[in-house]
Protein backbone atom coordinates (compact mmCIF):
# COMPACT_ATOMS: atom_id res chain seq x y z
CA UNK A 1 0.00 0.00 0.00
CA UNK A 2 1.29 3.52 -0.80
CA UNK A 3 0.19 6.70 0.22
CA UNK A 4 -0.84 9.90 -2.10
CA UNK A 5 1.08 12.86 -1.97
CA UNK A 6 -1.76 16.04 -0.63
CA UNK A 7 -1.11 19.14 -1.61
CA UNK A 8 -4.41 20.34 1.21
CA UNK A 9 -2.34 19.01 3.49
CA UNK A 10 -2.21 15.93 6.39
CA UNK A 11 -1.62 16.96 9.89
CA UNK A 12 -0.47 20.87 9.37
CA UNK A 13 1.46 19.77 6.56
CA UNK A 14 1.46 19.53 2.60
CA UNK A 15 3.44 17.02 0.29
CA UNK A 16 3.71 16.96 -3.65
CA UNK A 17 6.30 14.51 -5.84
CA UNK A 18 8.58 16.15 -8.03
CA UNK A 19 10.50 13.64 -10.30
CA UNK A 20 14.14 14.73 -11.03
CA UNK A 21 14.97 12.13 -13.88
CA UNK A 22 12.28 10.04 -15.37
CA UNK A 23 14.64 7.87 -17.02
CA UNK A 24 15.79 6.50 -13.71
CA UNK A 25 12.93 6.95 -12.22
CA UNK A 26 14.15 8.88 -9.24
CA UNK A 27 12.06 11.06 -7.94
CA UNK A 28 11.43 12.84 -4.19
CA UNK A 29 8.26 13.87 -1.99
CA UNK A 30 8.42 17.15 -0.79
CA UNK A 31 6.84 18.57 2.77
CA UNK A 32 5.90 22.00 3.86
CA UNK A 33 4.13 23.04 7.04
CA UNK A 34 0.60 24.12 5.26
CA UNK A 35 0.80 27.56 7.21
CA UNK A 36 3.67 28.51 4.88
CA UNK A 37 2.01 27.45 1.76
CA UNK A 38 -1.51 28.98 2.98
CA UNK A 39 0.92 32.13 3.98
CA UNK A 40 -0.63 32.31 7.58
CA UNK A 41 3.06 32.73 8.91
CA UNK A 42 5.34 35.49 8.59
CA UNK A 43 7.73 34.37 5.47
CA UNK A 44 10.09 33.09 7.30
CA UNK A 45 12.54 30.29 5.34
CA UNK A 46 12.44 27.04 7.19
CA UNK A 47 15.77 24.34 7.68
CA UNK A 48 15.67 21.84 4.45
CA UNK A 49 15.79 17.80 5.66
CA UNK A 50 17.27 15.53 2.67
CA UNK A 51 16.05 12.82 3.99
CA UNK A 52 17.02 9.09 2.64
CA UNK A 53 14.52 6.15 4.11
CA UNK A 54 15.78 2.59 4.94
CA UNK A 55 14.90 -0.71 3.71
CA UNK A 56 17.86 -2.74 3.35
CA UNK A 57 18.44 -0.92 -0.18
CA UNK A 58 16.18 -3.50 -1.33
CA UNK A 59 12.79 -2.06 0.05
CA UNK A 60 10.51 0.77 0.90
CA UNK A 61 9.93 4.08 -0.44
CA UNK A 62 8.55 7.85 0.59
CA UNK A 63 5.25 6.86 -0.82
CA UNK A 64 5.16 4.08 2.01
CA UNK A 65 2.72 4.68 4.80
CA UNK A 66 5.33 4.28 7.59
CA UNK A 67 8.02 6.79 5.96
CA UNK A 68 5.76 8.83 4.58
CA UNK A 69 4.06 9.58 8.03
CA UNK A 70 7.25 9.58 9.77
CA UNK A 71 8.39 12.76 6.97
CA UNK A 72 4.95 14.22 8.15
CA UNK A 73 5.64 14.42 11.58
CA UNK A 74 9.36 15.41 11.02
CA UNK A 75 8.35 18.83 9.26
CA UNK A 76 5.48 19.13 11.19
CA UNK A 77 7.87 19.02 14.35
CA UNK A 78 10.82 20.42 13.76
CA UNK A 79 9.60 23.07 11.31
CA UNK A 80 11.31 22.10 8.06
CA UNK A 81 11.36 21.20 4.60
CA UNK A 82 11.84 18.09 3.78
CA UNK A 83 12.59 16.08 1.43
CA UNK A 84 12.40 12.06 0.91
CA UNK A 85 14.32 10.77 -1.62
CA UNK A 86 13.08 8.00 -3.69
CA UNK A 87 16.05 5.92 -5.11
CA UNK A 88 16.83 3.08 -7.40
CA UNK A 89 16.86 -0.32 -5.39
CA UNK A 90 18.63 -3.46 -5.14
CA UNK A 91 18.97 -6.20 -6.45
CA UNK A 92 17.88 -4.77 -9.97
CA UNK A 93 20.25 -1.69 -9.47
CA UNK A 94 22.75 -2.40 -6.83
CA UNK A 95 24.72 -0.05 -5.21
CA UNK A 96 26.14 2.54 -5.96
CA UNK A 97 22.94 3.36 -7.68
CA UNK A 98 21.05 4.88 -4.54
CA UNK A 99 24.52 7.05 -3.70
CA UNK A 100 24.17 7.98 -6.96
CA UNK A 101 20.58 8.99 -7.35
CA UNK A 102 20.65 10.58 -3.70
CA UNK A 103 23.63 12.66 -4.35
CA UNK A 104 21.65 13.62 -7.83
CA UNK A 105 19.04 14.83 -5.21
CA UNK A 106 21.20 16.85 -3.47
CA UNK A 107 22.80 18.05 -6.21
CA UNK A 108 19.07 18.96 -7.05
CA UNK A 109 19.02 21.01 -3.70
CA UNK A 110 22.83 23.11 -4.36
CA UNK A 111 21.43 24.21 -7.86
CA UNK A 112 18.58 26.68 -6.22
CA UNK A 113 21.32 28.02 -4.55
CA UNK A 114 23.64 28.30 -7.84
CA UNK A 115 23.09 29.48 -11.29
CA UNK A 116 23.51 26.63 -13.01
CA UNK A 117 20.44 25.15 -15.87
CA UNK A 118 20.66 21.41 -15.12
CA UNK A 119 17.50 20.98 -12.88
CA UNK A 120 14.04 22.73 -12.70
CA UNK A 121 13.82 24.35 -9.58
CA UNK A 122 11.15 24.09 -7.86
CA UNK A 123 8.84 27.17 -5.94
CA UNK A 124 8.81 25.42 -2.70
CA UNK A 125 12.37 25.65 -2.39
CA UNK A 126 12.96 28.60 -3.97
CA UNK A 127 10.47 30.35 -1.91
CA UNK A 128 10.24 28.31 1.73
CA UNK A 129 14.10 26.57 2.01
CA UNK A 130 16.78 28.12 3.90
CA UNK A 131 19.43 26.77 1.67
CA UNK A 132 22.37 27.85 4.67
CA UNK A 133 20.45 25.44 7.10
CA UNK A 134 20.35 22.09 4.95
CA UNK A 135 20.59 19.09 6.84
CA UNK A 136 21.22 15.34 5.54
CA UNK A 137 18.98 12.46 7.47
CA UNK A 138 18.74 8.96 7.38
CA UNK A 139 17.48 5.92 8.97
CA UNK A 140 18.83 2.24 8.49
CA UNK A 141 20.39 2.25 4.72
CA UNK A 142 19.31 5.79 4.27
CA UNK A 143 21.93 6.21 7.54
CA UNK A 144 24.47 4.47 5.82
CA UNK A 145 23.54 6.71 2.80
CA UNK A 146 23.41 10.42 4.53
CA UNK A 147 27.07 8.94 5.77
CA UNK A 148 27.72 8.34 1.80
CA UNK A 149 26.70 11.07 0.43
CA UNK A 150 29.24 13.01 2.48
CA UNK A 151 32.34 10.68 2.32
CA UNK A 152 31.96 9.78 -1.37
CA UNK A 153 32.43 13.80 -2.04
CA UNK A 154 35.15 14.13 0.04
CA UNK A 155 33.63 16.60 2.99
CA UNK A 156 30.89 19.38 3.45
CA UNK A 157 32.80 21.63 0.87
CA UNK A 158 31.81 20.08 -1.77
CA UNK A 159 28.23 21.01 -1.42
CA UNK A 160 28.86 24.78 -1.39
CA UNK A 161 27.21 27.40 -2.05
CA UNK A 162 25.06 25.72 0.33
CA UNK A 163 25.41 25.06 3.99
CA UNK A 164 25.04 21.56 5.60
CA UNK A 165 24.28 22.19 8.96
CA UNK A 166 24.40 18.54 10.53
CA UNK A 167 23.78 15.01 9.50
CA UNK A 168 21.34 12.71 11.40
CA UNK A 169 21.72 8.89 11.29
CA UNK A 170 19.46 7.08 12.88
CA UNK A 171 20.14 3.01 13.73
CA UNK A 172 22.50 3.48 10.31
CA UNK A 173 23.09 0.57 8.75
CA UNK A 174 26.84 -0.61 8.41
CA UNK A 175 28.52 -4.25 8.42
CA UNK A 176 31.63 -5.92 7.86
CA UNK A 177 32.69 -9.64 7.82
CA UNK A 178 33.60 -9.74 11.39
CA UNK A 179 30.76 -10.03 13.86
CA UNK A 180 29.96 -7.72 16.43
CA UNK A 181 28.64 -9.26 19.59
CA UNK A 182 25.19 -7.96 19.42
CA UNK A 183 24.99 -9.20 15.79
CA UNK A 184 25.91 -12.37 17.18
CA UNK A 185 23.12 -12.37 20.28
CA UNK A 186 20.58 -11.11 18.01
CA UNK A 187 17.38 -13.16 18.13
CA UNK A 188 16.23 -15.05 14.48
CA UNK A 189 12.87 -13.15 15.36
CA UNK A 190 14.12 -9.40 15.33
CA UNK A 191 12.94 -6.84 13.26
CA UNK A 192 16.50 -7.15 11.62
CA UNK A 193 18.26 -10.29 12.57
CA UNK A 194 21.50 -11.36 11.07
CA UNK A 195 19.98 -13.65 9.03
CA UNK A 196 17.72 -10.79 7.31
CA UNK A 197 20.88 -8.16 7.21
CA UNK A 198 23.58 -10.55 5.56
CA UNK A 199 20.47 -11.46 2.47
CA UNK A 200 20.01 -7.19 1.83
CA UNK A 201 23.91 -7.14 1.71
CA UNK A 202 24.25 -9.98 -0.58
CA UNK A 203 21.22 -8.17 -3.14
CA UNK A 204 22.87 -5.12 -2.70
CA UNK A 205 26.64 -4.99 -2.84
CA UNK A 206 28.28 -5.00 -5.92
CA UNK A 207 28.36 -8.55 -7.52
CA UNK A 208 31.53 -10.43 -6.04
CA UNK A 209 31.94 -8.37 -2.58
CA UNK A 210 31.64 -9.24 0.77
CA UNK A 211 30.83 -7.01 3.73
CA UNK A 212 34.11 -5.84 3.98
CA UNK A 213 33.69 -3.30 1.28
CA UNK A 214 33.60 0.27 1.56
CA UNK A 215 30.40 0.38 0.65
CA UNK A 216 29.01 -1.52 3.90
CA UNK A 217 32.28 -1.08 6.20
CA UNK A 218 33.36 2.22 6.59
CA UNK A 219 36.65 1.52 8.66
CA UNK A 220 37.83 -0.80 5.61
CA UNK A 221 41.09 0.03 4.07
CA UNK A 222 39.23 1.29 0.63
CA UNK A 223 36.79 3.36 2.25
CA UNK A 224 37.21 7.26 2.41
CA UNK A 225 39.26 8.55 4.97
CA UNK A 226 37.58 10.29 7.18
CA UNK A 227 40.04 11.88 9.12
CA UNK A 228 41.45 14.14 6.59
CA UNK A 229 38.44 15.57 5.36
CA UNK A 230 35.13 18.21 7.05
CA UNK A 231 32.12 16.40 7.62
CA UNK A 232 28.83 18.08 9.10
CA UNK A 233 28.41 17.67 12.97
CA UNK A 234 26.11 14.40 13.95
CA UNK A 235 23.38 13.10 15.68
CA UNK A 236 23.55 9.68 15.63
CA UNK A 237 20.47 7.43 17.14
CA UNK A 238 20.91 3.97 18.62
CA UNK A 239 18.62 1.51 19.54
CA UNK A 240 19.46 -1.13 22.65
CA UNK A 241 18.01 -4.01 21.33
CA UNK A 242 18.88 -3.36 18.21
CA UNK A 243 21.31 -5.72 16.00
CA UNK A 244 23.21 -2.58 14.84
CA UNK A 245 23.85 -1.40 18.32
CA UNK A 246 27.57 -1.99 19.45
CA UNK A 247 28.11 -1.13 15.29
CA UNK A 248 26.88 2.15 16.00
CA UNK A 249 28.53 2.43 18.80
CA UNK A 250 31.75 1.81 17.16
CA UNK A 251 30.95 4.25 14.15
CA UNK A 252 30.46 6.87 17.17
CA UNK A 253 33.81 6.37 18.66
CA UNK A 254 36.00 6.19 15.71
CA UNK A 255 34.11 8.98 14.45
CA UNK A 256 34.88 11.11 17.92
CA UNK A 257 38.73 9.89 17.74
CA UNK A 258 38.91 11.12 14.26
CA UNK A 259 37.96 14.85 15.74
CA UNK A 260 34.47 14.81 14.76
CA UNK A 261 31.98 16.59 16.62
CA UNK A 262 29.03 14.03 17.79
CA UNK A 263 26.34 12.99 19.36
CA UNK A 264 24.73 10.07 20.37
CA UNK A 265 20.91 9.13 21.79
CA UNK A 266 20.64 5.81 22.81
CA UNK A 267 17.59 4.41 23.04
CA UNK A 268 17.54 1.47 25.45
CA UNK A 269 14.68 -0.76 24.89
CA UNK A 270 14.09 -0.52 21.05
CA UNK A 271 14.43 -2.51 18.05
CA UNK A 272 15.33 -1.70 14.44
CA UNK A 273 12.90 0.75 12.93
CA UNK A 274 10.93 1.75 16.53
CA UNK A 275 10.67 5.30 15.38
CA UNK A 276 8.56 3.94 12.18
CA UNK A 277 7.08 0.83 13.62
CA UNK A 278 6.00 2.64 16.41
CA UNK A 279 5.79 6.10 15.87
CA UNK A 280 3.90 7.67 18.81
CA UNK A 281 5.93 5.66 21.70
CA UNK A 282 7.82 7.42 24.23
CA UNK A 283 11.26 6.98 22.21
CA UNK A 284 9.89 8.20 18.76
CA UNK A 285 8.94 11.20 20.49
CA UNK A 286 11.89 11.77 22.41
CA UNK A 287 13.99 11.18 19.06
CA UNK A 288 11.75 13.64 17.25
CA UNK A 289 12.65 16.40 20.28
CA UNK A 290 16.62 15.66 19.98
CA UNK A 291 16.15 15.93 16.16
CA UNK A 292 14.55 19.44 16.82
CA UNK A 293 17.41 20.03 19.61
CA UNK A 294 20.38 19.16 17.81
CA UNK A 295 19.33 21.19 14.42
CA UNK A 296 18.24 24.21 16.82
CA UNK A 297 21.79 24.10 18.36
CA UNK A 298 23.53 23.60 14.93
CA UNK A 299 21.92 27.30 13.67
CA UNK A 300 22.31 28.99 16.82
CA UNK A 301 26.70 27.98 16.62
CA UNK A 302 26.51 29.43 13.26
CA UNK A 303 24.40 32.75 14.15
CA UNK A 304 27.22 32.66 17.22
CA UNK A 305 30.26 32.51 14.65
């Protein structure tokens, strides 16, 4: 089942799709607090969320009740646009197809800040999106994707002339050969279980890798180095029952003895995918208020420099 976009608006907030290449068939759902678009506010420009769902690579899309609601309630929230990507999935296109198509979307973004003729641009953004307040979110692969998007550039400069504020990674989903422990402990019957996450590697890494590659393990020798190059300031979410837990965990502390700036919220008793499984339980909403937090911060250290 898929839900409609509504341009009257769900909740306090309106949604269109925009497609940005029809060929590939990627495309993005946009959402806008209906007081700006029924100009009942002052016109003030609101934080843009490029926002990359999960699924494994394999599954899922914006027009899927569970991320599409969860987008609704983000911008309703924290007061943003956003923007859900909808990207090419495995095993039919394997990565680096969604990098690809979700750096195309952010290249979509940088070009209403530039000159340049290669995308439409499109009134919401031109006339709602703070383009120095642009943050990258994901949740799951779209986690392991907002990390992507970054790394694969080689830092935040190469997204200038706008700014990216922050990235948000929530439960983001990394492996690598070697077994973490609560990998190894995690129950056949989780939401993700090993069993589950070693099939949406094998659809979605290229043909002939393992989950050693750079693509899946981020401290592997190919991979990016971090160290040497600017990334954004995070907010990374874990969840303690989750199977990804000590591996983001792990992606927090290398990250903070490279000299990165982060955060971490730690959910205790969740699985994978509380926040869209069960969107109105004490954790979702205390993730949606260190979302709002963390990006509140983030423009007040920049209004401070």
């Amino acid at each position: 089942m898929f839900v409609q976009a509504s341009l009257q608006g769900e909740d306090g907030v309106a949604s269109k799709d925009v497609v940005l290449n029809e060929k590939l068939g990627l495309w993005v759902r946009l959402f806008l607090p209906s007081s700006h678009l029924q100009q009942q506010t002052e016109n003030r420009r609101l934080p843009l969320i490029l926002y990359f769902h999960g699924g494994g690579f394999c599954l899922a899309s914006p027009a899927m009740p569970q991320f599409h609601n969860f987008s609704l309630k983000l911008s309703a929230t924290v007061g943003a646009v956003v923007i859900s990507v909808g990207y090419r999935l495995a095993p039919e296109h394997r990565l680096p197809a969604a990098y690809d198509d979700c750096i195309t979307a952010l290249e979509w973004v940088t070009s209403h800040a530039a000159d340049g003729e290669d995308f439409e641009h499109d009134p919401w953004l031109q006339s709602y999106a703070d383009l120095s307040a642009v943050y990258l979110m994901g949740d799951s692969a779209g986690g392991n994707i907002a990390h992507q998007v970054v790394a694969l550039r080689g830092g935040v400069e190469a997204w200038s002339p706008i700014k990216l504020r922050g990235s948000i990674l929530v439960q983001p989903f990394f492996g690598s050969d070697q077994c973490t422990r609560s990998e190894k402990e995690c129950p056949r019957d989780a939401v993700l279980s090993l069993e589950v996450s070693d099939a949406f590697w094998r659809l979605a890494l290229p043909l002939g890798s393992n989950r050693d590659h750079p693509f899946s393990n981020p401290w592997s020798p190919g991979a990016p180095k971090l160290e040497e190059m600017s990334l954004p300031p995070l907010l990374v979410a874990i969840g303690g029952r989750d199977m990804l837990r000590d591996r983001g965990h792990d992606y927090c502390e290398w990250l903070k003895q490279c000299g990165k700036s982060v955060e971490v919220m730690v959910a205790e008793e969740e699985e994978h995918g509380f926040y869209a499984l069960k969107p109105h339980c004490p954790s979702s909403q205390r993730l949606m208020e260190r979302i709002s937090q963390f990006m509140s911060s983030r423009l007040e250290s920049a209004i401070d420099r």
